[in-house]
C-alpha atoms as a PDB file:
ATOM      1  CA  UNK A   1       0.000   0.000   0.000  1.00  0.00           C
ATOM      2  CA  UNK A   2       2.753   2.174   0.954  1.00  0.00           C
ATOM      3  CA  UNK A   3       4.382   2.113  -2.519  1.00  0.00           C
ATOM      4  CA  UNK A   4       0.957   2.483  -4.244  1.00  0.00           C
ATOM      5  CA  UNK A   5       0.463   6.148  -2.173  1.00  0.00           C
ATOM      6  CA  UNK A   6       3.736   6.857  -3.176  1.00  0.00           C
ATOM      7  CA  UNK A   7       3.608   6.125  -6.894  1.00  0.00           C
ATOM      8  CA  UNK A   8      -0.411   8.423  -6.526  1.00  0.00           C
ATOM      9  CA  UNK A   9       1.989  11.193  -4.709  1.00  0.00           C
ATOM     10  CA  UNK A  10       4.974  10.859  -7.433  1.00  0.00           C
ATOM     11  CA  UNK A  11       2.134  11.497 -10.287  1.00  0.00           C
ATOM     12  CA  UNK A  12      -0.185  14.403  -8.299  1.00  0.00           C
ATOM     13  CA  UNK A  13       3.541  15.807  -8.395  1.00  0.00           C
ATOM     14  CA  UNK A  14       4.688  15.069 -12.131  1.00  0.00           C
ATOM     15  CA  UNK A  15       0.713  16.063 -13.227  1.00  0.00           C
ATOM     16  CA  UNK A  16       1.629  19.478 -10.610  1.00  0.00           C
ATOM     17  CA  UNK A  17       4.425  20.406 -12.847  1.00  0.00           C
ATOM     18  CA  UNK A  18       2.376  19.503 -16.275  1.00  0.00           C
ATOM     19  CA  UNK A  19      -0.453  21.683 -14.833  1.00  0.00           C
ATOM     20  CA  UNK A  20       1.748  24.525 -14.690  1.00  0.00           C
ATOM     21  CA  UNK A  21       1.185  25.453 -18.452  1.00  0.00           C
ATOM     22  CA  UNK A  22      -2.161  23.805 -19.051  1.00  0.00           C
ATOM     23  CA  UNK A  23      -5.356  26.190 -17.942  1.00  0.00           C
ATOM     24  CA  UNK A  24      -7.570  22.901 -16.682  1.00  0.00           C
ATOM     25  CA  UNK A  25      -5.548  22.088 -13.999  1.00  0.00           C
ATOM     26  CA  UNK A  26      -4.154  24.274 -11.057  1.00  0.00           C
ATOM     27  CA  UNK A  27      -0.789  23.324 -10.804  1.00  0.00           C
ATOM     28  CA  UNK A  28       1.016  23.964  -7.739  1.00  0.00           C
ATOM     29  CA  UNK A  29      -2.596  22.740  -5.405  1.00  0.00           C
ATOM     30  CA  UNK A  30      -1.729  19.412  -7.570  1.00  0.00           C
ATOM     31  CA  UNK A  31       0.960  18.776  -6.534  1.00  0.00           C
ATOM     32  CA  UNK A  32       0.314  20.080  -3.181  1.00  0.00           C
ATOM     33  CA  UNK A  33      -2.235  17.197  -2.852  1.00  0.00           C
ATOM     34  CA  UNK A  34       0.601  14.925  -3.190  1.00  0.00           C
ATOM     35  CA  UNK A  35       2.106  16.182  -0.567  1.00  0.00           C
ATOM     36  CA  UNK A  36      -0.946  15.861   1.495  1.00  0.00           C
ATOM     37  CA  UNK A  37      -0.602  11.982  -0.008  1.00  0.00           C
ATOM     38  CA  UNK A  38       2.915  11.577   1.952  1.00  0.00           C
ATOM     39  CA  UNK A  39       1.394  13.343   5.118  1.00  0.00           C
ATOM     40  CA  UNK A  40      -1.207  10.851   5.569  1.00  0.00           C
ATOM     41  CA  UNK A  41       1.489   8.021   5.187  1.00  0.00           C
ATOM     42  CA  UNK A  42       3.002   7.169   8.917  1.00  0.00           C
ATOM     43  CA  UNK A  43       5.836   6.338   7.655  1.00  0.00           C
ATOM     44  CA  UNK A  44       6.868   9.385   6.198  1.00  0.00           C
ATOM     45  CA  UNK A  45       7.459  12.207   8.578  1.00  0.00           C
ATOM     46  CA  UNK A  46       5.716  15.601   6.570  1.00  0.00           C
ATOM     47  CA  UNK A  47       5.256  18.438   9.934  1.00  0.00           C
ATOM     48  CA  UNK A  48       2.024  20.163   9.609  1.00  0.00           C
ATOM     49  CA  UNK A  49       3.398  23.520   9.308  1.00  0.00           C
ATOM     50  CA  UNK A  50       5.419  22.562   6.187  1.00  0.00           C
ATOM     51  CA  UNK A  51       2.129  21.033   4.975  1.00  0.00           C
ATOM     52  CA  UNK A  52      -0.052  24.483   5.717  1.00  0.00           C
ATOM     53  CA  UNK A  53       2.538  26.512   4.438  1.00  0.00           C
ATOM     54  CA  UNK A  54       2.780  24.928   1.053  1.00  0.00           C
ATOM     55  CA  UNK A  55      -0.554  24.910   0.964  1.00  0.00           C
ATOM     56  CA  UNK A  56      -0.740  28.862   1.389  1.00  0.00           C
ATOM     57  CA  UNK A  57       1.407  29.231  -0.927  1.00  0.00           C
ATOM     58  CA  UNK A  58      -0.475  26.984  -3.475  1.00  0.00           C
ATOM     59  CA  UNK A  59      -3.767  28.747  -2.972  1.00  0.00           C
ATOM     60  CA  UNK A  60      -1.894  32.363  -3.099  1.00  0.00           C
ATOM     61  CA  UNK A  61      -0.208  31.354  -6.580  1.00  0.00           C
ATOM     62  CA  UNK A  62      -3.912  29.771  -7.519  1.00  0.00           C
ATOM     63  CA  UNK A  63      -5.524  33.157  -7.268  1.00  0.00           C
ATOM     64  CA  UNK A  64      -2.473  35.117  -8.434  1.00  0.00           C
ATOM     65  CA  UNK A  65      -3.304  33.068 -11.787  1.00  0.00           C
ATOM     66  CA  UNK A  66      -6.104  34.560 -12.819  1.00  0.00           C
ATOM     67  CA  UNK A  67      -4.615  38.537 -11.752  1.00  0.00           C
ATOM     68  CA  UNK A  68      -1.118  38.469 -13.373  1.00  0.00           C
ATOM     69  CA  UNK A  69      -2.657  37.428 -17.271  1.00  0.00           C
ATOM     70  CA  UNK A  70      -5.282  40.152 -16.794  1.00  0.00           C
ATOM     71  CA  UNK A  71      -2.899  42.602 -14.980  1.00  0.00           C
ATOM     72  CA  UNK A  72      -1.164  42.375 -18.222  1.00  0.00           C
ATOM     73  CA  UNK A  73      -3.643  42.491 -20.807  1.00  0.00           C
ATOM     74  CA  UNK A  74      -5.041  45.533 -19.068  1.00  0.00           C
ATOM     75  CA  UNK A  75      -1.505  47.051 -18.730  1.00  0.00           C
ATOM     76  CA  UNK A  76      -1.276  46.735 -21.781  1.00  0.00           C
ATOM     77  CA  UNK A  77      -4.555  48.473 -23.053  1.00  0.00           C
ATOM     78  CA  UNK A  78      -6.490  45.065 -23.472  1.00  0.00           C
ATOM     79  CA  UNK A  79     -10.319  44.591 -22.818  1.00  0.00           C
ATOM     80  CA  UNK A  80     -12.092  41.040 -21.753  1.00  0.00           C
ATOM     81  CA  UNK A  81     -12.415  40.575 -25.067  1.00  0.00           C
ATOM     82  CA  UNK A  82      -9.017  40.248 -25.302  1.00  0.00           C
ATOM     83  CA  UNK A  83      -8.400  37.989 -21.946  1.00  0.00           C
ATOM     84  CA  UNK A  84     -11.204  35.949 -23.272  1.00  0.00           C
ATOM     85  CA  UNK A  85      -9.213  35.216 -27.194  1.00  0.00           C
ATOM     86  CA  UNK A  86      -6.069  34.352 -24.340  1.00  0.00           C
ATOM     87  CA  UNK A  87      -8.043  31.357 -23.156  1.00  0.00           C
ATOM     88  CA  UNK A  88      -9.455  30.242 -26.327  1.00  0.00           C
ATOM     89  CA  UNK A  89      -6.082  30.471 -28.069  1.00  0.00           C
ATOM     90  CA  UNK A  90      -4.161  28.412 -25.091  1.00  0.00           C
ATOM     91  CA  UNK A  91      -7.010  26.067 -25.528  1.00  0.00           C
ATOM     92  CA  UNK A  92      -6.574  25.708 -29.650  1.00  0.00           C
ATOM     93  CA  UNK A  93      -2.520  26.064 -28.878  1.00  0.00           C
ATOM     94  CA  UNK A  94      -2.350  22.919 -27.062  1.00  0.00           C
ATOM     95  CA  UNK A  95      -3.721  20.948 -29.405  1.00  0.00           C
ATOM     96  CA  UNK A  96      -2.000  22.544 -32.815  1.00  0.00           C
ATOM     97  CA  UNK A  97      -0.044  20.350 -34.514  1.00  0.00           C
ATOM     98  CA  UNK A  98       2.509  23.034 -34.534  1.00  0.00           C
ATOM     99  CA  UNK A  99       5.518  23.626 -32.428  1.00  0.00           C
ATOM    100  CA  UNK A 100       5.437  26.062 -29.974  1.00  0.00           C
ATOM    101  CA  UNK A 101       1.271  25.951 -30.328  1.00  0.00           C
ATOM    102  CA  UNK A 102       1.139  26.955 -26.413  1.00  0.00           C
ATOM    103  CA  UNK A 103       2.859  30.098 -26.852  1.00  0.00           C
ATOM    104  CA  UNK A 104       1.514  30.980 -30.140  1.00  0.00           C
ATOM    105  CA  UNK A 105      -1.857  30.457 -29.171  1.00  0.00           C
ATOM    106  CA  UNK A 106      -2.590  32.813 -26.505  1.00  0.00           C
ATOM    107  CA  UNK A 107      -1.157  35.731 -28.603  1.00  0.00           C
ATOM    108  CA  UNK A 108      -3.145  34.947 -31.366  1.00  0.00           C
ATOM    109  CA  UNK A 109      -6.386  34.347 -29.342  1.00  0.00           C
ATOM    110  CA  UNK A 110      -5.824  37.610 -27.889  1.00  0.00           C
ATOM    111  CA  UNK A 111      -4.781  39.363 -31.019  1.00  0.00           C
ATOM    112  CA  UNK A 112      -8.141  38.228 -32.954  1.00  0.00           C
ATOM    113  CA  UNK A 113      -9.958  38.893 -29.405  1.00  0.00           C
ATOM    114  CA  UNK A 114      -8.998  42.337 -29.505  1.00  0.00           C
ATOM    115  CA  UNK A 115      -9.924  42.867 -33.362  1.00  0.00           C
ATOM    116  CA  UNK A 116     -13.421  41.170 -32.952  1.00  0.00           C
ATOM    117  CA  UNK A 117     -13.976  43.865 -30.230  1.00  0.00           C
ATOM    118  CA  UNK A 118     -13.308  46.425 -33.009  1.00  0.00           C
ATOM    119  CA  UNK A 119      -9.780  47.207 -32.054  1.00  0.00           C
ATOM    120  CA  UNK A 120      -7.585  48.842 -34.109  1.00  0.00           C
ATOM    121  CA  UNK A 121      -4.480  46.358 -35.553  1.00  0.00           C
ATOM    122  CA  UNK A 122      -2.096  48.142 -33.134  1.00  0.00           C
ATOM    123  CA  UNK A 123      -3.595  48.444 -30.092  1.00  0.00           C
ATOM    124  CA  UNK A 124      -4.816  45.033 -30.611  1.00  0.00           C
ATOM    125  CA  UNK A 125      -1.068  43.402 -31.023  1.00  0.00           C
ATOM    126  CA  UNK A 126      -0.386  45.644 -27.712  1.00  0.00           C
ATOM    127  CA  UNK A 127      -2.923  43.997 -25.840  1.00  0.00           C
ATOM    128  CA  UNK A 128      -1.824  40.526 -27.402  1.00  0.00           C
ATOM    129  CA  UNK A 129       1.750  41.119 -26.220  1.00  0.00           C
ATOM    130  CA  UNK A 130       0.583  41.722 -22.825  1.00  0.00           C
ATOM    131  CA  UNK A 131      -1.529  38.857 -22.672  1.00  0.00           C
ATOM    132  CA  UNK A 132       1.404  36.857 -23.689  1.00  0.00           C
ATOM    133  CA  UNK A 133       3.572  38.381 -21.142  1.00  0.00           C
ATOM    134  CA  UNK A 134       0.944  38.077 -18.347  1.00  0.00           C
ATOM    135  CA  UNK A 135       0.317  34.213 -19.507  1.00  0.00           C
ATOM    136  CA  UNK A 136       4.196  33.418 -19.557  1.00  0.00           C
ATOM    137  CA  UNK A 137       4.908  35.193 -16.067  1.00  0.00           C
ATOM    138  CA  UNK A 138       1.837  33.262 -14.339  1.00  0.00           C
ATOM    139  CA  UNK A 139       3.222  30.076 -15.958  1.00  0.00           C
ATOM    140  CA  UNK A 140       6.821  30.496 -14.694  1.00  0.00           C
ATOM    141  CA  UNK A 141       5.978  31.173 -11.370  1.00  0.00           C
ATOM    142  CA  UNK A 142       3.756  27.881 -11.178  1.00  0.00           C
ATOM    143  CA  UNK A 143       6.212  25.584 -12.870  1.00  0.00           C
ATOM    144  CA  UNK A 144       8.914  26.787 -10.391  1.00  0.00           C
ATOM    145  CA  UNK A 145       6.501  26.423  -7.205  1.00  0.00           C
ATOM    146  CA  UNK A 146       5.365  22.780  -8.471  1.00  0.00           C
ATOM    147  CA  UNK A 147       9.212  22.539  -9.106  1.00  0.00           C
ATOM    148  CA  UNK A 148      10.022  23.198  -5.487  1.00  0.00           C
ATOM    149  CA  UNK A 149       7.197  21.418  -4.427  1.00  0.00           C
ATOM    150  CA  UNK A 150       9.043  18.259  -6.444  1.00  0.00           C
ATOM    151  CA  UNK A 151      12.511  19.140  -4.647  1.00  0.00           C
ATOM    152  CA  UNK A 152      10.204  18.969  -1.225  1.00  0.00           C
ATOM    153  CA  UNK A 153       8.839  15.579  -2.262  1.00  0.00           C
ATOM    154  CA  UNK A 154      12.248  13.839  -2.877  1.00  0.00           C
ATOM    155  CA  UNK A 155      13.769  15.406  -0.023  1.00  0.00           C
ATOM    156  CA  UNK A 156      11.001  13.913   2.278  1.00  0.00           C
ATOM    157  CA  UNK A 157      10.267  10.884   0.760  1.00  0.00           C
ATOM    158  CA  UNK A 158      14.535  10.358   0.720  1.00  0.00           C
ATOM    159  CA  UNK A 159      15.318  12.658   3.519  1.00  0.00           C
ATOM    160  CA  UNK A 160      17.199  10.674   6.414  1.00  0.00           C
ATOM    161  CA  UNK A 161      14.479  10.329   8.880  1.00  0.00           C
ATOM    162  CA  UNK A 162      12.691   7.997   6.283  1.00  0.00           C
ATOM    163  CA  UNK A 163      12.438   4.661   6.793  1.00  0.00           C
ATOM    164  CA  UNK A 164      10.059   3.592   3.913  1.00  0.00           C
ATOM    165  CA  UNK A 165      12.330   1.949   1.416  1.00  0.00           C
END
């Protein structure tokens, strides 16, 4: 059983990182959850405060998700219109057979967001850019929390007060 909960928490953590880019699923709480996995293991020592404070922090970046992207579409003179093309394009990004369909995707989405919403070509490529920017930033910062998240795993799962394996 032990190695089953394990293999759940090694997957919450490798689906964590995946969600990191990927709209559906909120990243850093998934791979939180597999830490929650290891804390409910006897075995494996996880302290409670390590447990709330990653969890904090995985509900903080959560709602920070959905303010950086529209911080900067709307920094960058973008509407809804244009936050709403961002989500479409991610959507029609991921599966593009093209490479680089993730990135591409959200700036076009935005772009023809903008222009449906009778913006002009310019201010409309503005408003993509900052979508883009806003989309990339919220994306780094959850791929290097489920990333440290990852580093917490191994280190607890292999740390030297584990006696599992």
């Amino acid at each position: 059983m032990d190695i089953f909960l394990i293999i759940i928490a090694a997957f919450l953590m490798v689906l964590g990182i995946i969600g990191s880019f990927l709209p559906v699923l909120p990243g850093p709480i998934t791979s939180w959850v597999g830490l929650l996995v290891l804390y409910l293991m006897p075995e494996i020592e996880v302290g409670l405060p390590t447990l709330i404070m990653t969890l904090i922090i995985a509900v903080l970046i959560w709602i920070l998700d959905y303010i950086i992207p529209a911080l900067g579409t709307k920094k960058f003179g973008g509407t809804k219109a244009g936050m709403i093309g961002t989500s479409v394009g991610l959507i029609i990004g991921l599966f593009a057979p093209i490479p680089g369909g993730i990135i591409i995707g959200p700036f076009v989405g935005a772009f023809v967001g903008e222009l449906v919403n009778k913006a002009d070509s310019k201010t409309a490529l503005k408003a993509a850019f900052g979508s883009l920017l806003g989309f990339l930033t919220s994306a780094f910062i959850k791929f290097v929390v489920a990333l440290i998240y990852l580093g917490l795993f191994i280190l607890i799962l292999w740390g030297p007060k584990s006696d599992v394996f």
